[in-house]
C-alpha atoms as a PDB file:
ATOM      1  CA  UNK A   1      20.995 103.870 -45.228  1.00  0.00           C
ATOM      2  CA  UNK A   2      23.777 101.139 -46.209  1.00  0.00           C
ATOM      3  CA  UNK A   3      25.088 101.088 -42.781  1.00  0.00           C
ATOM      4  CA  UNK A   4      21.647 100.131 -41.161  1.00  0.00           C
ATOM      5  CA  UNK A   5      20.863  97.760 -44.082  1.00  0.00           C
ATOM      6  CA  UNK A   6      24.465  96.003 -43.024  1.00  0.00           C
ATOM      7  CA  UNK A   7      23.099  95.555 -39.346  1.00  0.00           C
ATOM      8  CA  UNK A   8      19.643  94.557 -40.260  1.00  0.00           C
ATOM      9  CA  UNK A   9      21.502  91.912 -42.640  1.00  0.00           C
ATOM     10  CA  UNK A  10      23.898  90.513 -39.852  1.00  0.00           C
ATOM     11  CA  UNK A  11      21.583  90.740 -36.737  1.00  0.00           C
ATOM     12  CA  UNK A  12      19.629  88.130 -39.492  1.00  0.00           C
ATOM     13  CA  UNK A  13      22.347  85.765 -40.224  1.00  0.00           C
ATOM     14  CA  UNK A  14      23.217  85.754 -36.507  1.00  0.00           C
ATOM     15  CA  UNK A  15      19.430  84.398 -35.569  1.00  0.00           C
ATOM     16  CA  UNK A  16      19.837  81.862 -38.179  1.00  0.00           C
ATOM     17  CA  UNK A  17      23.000  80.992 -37.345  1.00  0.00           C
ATOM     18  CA  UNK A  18      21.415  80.249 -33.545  1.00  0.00           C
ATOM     19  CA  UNK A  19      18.440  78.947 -35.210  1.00  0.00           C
ATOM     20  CA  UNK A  20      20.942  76.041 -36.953  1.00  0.00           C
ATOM     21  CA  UNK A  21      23.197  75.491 -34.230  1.00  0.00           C
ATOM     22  CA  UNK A  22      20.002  74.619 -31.688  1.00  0.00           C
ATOM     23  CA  UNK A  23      18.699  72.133 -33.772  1.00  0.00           C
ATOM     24  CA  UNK A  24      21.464  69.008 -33.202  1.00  0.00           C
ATOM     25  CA  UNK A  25      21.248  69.917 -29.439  1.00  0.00           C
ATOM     26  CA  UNK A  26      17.548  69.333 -29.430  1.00  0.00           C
ATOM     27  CA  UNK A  27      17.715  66.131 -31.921  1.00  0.00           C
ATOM     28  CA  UNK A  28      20.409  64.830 -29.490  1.00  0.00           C
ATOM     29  CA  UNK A  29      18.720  65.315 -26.307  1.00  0.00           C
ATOM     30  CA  UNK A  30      15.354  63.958 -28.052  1.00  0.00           C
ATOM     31  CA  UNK A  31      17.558  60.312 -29.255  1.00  0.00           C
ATOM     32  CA  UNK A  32      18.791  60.094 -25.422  1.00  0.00           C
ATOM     33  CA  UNK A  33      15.515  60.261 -24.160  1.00  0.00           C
ATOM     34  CA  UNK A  34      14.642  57.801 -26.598  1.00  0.00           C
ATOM     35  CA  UNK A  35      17.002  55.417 -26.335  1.00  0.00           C
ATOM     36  CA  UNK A  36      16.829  55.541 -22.344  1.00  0.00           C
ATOM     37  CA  UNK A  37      13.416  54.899 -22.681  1.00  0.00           C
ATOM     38  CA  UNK A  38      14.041  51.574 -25.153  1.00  0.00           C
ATOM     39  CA  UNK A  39      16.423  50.560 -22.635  1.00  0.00           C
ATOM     40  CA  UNK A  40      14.374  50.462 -19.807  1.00  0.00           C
ATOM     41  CA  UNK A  41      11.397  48.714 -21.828  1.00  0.00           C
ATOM     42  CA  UNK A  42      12.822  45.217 -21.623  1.00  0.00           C
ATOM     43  CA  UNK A  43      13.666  44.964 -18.563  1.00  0.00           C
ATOM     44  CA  UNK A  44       9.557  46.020 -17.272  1.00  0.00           C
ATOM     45  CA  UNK A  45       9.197  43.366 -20.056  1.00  0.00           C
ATOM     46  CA  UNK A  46      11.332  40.729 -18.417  1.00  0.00           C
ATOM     47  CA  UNK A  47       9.634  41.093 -15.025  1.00  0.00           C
ATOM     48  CA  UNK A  48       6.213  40.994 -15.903  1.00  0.00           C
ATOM     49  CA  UNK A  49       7.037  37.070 -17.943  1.00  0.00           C
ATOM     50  CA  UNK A  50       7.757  35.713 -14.611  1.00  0.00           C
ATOM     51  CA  UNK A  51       4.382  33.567 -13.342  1.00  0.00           C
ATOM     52  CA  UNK A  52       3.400  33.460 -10.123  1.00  0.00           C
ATOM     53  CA  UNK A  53       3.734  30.039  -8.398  1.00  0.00           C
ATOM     54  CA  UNK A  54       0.568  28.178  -8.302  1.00  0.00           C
ATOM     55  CA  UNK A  55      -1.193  26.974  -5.153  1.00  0.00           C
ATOM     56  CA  UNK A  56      -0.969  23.273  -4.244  1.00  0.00           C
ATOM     57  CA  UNK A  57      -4.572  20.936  -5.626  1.00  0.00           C
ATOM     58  CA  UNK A  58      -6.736  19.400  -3.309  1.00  0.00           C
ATOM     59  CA  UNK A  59      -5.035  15.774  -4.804  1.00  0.00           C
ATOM     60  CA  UNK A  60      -1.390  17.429  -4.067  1.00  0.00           C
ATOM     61  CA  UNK A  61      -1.797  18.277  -0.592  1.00  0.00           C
ATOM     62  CA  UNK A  62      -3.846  14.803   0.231  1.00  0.00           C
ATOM     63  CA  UNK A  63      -0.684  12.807  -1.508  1.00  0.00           C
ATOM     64  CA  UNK A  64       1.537  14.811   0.636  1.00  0.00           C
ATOM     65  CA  UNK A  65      -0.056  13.968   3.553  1.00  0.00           C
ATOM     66  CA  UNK A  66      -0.425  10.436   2.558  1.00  0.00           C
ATOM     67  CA  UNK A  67       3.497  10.179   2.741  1.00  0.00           C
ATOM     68  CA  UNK A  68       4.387  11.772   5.614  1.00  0.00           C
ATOM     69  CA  UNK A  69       1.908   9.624   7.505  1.00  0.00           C
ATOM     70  CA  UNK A  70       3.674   6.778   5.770  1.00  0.00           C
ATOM     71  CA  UNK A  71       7.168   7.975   7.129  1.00  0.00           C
ATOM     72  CA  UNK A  72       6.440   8.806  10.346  1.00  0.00           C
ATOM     73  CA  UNK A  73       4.621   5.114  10.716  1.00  0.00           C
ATOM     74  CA  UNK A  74       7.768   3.530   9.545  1.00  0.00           C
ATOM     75  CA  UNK A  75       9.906   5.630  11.787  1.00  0.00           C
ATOM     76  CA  UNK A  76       7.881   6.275  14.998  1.00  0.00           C
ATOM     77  CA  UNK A  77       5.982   3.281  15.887  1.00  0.00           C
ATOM     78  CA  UNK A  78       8.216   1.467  18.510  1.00  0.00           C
ATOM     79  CA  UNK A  79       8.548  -2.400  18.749  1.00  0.00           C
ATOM     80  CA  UNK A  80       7.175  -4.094  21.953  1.00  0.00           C
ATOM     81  CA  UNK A  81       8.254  -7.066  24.162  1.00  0.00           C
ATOM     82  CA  UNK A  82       5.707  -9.003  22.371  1.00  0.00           C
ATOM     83  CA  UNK A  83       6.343  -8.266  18.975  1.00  0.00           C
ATOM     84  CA  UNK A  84      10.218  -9.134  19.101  1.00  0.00           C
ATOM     85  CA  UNK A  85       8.597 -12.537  20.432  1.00  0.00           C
ATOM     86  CA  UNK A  86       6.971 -12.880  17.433  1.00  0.00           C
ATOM     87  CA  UNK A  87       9.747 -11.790  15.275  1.00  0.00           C
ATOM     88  CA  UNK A  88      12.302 -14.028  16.895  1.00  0.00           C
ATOM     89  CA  UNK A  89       9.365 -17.101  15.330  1.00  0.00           C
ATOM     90  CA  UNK A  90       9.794 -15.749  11.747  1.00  0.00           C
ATOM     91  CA  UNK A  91      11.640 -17.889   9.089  1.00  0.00           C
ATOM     92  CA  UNK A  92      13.503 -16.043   7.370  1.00  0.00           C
ATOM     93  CA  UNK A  93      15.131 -17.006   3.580  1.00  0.00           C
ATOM     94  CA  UNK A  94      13.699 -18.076   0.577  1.00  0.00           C
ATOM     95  CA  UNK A  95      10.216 -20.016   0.449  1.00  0.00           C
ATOM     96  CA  UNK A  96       8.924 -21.466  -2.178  1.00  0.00           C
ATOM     97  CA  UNK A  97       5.050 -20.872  -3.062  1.00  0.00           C
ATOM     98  CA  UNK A  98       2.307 -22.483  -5.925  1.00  0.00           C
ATOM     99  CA  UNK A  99       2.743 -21.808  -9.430  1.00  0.00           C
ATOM    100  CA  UNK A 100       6.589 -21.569  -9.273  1.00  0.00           C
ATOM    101  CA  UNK A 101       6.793 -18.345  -7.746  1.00  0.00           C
ATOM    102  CA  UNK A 102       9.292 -17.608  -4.505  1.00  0.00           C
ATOM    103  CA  UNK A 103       8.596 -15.118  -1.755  1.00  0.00           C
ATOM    104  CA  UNK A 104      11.957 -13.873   0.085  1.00  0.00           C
ATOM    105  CA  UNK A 105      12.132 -12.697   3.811  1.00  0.00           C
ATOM    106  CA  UNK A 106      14.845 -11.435   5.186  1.00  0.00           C
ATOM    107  CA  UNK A 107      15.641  -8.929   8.594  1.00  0.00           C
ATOM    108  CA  UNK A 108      15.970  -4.987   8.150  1.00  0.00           C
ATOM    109  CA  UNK A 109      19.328  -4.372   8.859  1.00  0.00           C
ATOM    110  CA  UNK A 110      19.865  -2.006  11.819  1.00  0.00           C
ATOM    111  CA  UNK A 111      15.769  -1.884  12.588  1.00  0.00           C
ATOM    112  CA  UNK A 112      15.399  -4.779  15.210  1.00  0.00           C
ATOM    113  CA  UNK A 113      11.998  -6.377  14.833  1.00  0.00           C
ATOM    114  CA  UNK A 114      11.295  -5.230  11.120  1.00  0.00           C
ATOM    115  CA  UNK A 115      11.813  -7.430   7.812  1.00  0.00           C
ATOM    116  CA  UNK A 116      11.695  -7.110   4.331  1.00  0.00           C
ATOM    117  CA  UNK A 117       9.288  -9.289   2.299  1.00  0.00           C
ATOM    118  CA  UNK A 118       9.956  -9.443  -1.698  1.00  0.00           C
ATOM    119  CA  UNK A 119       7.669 -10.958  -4.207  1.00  0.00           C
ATOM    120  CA  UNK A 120       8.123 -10.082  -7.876  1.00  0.00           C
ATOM    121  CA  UNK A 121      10.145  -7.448  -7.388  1.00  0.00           C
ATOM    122  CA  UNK A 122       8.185  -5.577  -4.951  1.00  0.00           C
ATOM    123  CA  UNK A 123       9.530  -5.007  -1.580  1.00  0.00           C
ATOM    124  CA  UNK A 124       7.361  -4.707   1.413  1.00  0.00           C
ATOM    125  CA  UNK A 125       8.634  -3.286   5.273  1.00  0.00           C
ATOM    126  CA  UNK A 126       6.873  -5.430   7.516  1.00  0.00           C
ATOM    127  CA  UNK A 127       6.809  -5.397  11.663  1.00  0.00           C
ATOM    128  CA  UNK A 128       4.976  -7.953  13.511  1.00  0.00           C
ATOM    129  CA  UNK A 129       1.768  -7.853  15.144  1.00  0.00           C
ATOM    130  CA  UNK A 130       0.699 -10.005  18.149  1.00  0.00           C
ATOM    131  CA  UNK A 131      -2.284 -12.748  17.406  1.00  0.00           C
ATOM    132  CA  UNK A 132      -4.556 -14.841  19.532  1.00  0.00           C
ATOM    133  CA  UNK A 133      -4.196 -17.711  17.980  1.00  0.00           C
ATOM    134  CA  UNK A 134       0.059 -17.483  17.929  1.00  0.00           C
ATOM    135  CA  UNK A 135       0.416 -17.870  14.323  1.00  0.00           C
ATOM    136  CA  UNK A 136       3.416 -15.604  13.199  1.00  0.00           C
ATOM    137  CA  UNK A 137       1.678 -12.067  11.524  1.00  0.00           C
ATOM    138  CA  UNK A 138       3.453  -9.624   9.334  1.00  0.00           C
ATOM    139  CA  UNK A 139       2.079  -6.517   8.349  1.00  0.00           C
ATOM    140  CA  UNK A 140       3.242  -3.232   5.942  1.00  0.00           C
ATOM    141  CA  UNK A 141       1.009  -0.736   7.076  1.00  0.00           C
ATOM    142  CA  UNK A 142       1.296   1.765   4.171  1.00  0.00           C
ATOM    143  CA  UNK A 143       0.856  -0.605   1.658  1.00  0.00           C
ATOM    144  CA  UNK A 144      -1.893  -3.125   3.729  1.00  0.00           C
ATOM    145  CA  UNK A 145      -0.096  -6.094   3.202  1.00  0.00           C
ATOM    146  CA  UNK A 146       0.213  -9.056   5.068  1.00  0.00           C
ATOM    147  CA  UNK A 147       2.093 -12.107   5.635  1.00  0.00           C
ATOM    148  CA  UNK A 148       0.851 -15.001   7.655  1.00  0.00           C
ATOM    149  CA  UNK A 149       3.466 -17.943   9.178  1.00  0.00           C
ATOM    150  CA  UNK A 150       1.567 -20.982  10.351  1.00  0.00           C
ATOM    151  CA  UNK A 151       3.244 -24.538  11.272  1.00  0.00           C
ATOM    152  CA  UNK A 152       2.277 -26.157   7.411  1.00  0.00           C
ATOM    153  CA  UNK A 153       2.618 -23.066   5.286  1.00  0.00           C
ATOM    154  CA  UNK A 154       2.584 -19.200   4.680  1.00  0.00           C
ATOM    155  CA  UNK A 155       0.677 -16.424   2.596  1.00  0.00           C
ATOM    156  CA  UNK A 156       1.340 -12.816   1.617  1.00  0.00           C
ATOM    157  CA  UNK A 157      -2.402 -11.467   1.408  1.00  0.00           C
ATOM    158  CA  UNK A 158      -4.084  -7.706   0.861  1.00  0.00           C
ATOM    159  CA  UNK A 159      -5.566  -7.136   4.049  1.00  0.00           C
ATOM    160  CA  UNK A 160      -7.334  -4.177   2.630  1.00  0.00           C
ATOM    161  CA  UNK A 161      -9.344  -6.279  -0.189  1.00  0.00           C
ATOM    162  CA  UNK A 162      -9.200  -9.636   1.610  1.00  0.00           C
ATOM    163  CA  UNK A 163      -7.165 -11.115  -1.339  1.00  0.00           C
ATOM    164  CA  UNK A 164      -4.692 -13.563  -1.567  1.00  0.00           C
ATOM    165  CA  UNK A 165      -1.485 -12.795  -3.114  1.00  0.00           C
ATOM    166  CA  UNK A 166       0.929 -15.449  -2.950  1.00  0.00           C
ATOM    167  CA  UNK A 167      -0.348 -18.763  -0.832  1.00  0.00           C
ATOM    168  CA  UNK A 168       1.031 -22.204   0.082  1.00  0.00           C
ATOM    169  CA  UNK A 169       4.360 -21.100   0.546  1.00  0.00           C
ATOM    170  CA  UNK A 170       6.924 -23.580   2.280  1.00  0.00           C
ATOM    171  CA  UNK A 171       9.794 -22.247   3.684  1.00  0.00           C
ATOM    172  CA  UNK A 172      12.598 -25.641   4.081  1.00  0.00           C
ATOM    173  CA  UNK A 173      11.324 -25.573   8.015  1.00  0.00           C
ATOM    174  CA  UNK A 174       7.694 -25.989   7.180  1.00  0.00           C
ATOM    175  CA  UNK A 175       8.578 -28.598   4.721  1.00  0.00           C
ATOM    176  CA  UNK A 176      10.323 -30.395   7.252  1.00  0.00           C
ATOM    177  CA  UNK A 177       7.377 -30.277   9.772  1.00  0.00           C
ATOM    178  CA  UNK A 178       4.498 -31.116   7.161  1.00  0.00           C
ATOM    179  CA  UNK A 179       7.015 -34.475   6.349  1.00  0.00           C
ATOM    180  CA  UNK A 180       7.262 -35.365  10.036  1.00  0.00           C
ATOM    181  CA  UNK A 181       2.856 -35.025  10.139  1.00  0.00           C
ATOM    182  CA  UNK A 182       2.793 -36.790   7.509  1.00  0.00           C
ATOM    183  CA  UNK A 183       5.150 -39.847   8.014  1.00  0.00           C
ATOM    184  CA  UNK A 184       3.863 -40.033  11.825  1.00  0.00           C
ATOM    185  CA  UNK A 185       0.081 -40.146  11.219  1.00  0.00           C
ATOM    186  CA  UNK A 186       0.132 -42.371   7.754  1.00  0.00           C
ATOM    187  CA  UNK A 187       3.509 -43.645   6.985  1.00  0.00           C
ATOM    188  CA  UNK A 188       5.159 -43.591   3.466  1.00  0.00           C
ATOM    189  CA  UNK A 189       4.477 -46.841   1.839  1.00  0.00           C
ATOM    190  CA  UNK A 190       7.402 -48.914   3.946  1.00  0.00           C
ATOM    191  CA  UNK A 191       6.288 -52.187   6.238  1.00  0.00           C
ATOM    192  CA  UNK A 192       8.539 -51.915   9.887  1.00  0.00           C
ATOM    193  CA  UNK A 193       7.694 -54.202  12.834  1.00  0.00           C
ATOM    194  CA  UNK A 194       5.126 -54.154  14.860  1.00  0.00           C
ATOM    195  CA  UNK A 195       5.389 -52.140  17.698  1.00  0.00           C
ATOM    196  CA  UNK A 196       4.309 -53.288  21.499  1.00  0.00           C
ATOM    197  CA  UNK A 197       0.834 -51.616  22.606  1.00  0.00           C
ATOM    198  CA  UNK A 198       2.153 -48.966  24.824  1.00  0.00           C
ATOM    199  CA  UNK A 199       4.535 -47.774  22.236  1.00  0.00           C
ATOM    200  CA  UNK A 200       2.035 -47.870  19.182  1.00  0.00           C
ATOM    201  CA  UNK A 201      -0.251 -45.808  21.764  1.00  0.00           C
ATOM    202  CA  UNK A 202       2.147 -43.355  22.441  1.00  0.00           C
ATOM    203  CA  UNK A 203       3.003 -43.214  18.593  1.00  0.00           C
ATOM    204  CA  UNK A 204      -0.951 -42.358  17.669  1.00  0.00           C
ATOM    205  CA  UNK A 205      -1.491 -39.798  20.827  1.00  0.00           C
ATOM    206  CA  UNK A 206       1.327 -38.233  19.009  1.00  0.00           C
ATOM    207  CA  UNK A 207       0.088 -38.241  15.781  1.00  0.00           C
ATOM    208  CA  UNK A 208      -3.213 -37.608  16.176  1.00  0.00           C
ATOM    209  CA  UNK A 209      -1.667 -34.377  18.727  1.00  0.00           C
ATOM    210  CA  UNK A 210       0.155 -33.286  15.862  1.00  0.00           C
ATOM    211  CA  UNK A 211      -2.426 -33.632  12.844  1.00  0.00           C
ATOM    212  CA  UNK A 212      -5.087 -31.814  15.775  1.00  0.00           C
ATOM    213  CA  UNK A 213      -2.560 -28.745  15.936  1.00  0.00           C
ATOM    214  CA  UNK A 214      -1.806 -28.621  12.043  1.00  0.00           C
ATOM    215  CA  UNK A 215      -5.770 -28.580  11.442  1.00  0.00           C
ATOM    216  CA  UNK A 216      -6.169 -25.936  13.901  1.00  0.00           C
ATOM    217  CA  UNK A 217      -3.419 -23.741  12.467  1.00  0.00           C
ATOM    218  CA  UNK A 218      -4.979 -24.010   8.690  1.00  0.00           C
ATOM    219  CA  UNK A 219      -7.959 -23.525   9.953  1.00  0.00           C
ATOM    220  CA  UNK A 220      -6.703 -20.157  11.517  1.00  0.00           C
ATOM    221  CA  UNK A 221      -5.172 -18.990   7.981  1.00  0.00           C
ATOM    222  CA  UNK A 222      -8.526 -20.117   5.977  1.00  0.00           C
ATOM    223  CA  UNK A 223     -10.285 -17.964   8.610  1.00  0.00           C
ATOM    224  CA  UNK A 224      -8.278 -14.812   8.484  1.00  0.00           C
ATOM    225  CA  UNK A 225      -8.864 -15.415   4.663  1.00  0.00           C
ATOM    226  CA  UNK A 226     -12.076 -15.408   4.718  1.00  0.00           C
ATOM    227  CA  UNK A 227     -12.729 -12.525   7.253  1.00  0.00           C
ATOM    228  CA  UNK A 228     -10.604  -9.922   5.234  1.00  0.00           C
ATOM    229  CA  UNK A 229     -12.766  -8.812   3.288  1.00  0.00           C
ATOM    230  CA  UNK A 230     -15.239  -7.191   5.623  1.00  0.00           C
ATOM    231  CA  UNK A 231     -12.601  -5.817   8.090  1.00  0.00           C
ATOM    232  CA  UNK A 232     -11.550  -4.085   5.061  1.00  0.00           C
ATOM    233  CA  UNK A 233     -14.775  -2.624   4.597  1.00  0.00           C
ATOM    234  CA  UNK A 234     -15.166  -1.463   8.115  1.00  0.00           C
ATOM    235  CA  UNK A 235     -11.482  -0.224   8.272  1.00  0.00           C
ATOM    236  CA  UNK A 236     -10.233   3.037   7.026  1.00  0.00           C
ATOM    237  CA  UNK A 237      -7.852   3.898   4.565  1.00  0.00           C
ATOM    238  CA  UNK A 238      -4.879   4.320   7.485  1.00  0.00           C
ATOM    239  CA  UNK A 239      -3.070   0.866   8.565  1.00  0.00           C
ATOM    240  CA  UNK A 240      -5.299  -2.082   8.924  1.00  0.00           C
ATOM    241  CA  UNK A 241      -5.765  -3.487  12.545  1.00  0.00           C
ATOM    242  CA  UNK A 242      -4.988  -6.896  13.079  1.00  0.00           C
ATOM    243  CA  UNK A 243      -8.041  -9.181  12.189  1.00  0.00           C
ATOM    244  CA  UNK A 244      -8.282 -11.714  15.142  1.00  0.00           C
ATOM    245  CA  UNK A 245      -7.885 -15.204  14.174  1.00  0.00           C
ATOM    246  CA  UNK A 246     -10.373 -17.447  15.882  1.00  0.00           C
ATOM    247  CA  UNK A 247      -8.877 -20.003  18.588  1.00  0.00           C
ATOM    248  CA  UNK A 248      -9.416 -23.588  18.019  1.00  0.00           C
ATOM    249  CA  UNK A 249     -12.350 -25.105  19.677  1.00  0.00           C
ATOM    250  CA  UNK A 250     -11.521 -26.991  23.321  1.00  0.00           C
ATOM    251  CA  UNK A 251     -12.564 -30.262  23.845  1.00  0.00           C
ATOM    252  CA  UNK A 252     -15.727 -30.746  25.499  1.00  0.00           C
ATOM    253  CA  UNK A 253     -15.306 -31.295  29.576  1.00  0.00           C
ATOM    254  CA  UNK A 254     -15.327 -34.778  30.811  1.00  0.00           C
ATOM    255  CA  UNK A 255     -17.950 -36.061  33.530  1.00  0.00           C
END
């Protein structure tokens, strides 16, 4: 009986034995999962933070348009026979304009035809544009902005609201030409000899010649002035088209 008590006795300590040494195997291979697991939780984490990119506005994609329109006006639109005419009239330098302020016009350097205008800081890139009338015509088509050059004086105006920005500007040349109008058709204040009839006659054709053409040239200005306003209505929000400047009137045929 002992000897079969002994064997029941260590075939028991053997299964609990196997029963203890099974245990830590299990508990290990249970904290590897576990920790692989943990480990592979941020990173899901990590990827799922990232937002997706949003889709342009309505506003966004019209501003982006807006600019490249504005860069390829500036850098496509070629300059034509006539409009190096009328940039070879433009004075360029400093002019002085009412209430102390000073507009500043000067040639883009290595773009033949274009200039930059400055007022107040602001800088405008103007070409010209060919008139009816002649009068020297500026114009920054992004911005609508304009700057007129007649005989007597200029004016930087907003083409696009028909307002004046800057007027009666007087660039040294202008103020040169108003004094010559001036002196020739009513003097400054000093007695000289009389002159002999054919002279004085050919002193008041040209006076009268030159006081016509200075009339007919503010007369231009006042009228693109005053017609700004509903070309701007009528014109859309790309660059303004040059407003025509009426011609002065012809003298009435002789019979």
């Amino acid at each position: 009986m002992r000897p079969a008590r002994l064997r029941l006795l260590s075939l028991f300590i053997t299964c609990g034995a196997a029963l203890l040494l099974g245990q830590p195997a299990q508990a290990a291979t249970a904290a590897a999962t576990t920790g692989a697991t943990a480990r592979a939780k941020p990173a899901t984490k990590t990827a799922a933070v990232r937002p997706a990119p949003k889709p342009a506005t309505q506003r966004q994609r019209l501003k982006s348009q807006a600019k490249g329109l504005a860069l390829a006006t500036e850098t496509v639109e070629a300059i034509s026979e006539g409009q190096l005419d009328v940039a070879s009239r433009v004075l360029t330098g400093a002019s002085d304009c009412e209430f102390n302020q000073q507009i500043s016009v000067q040639p883009l350097a290595g773009v033949p035809g274009y200039f930059t205008v400055s007022l107040k800081g602001k800088r405008y890139r103007m070409l010209p544009r060919e008139t009816a009338t002649g009068a020297v015509r500026l114009e920054d088509p992004g911005a609508g902005v304009v700057w007129l050059q007649i005989p007597t004086k200029s004016m930087l105006m907003n083409a696009r609201i028909g307002q004046r920005m800057v007027d009666n500007c007087l660039h040294s040349a202008q103020r040169i030409a108003v004094n010559a109008v001036v002196d020739a058709g009513q003097g400054i204040g000093i007695v000289t000899p009389a002159l002999p009839a054919a002279a004085s006659d050919a002193a008041s054709t040209a006076a009268a010649t030159a006081a016509s053409a200075v009339a007919a040239a503010t007369a231009a200005a006042d009228a693109v002035a005053a017609v700004a306003p509903a070309a701007a209505a009528a014109a859309s929000d790309a660059a303004p088209a040059a407003v025509p400047m009426p011609a002065a009137a012809s003298a009435p045929p002789t019979h």
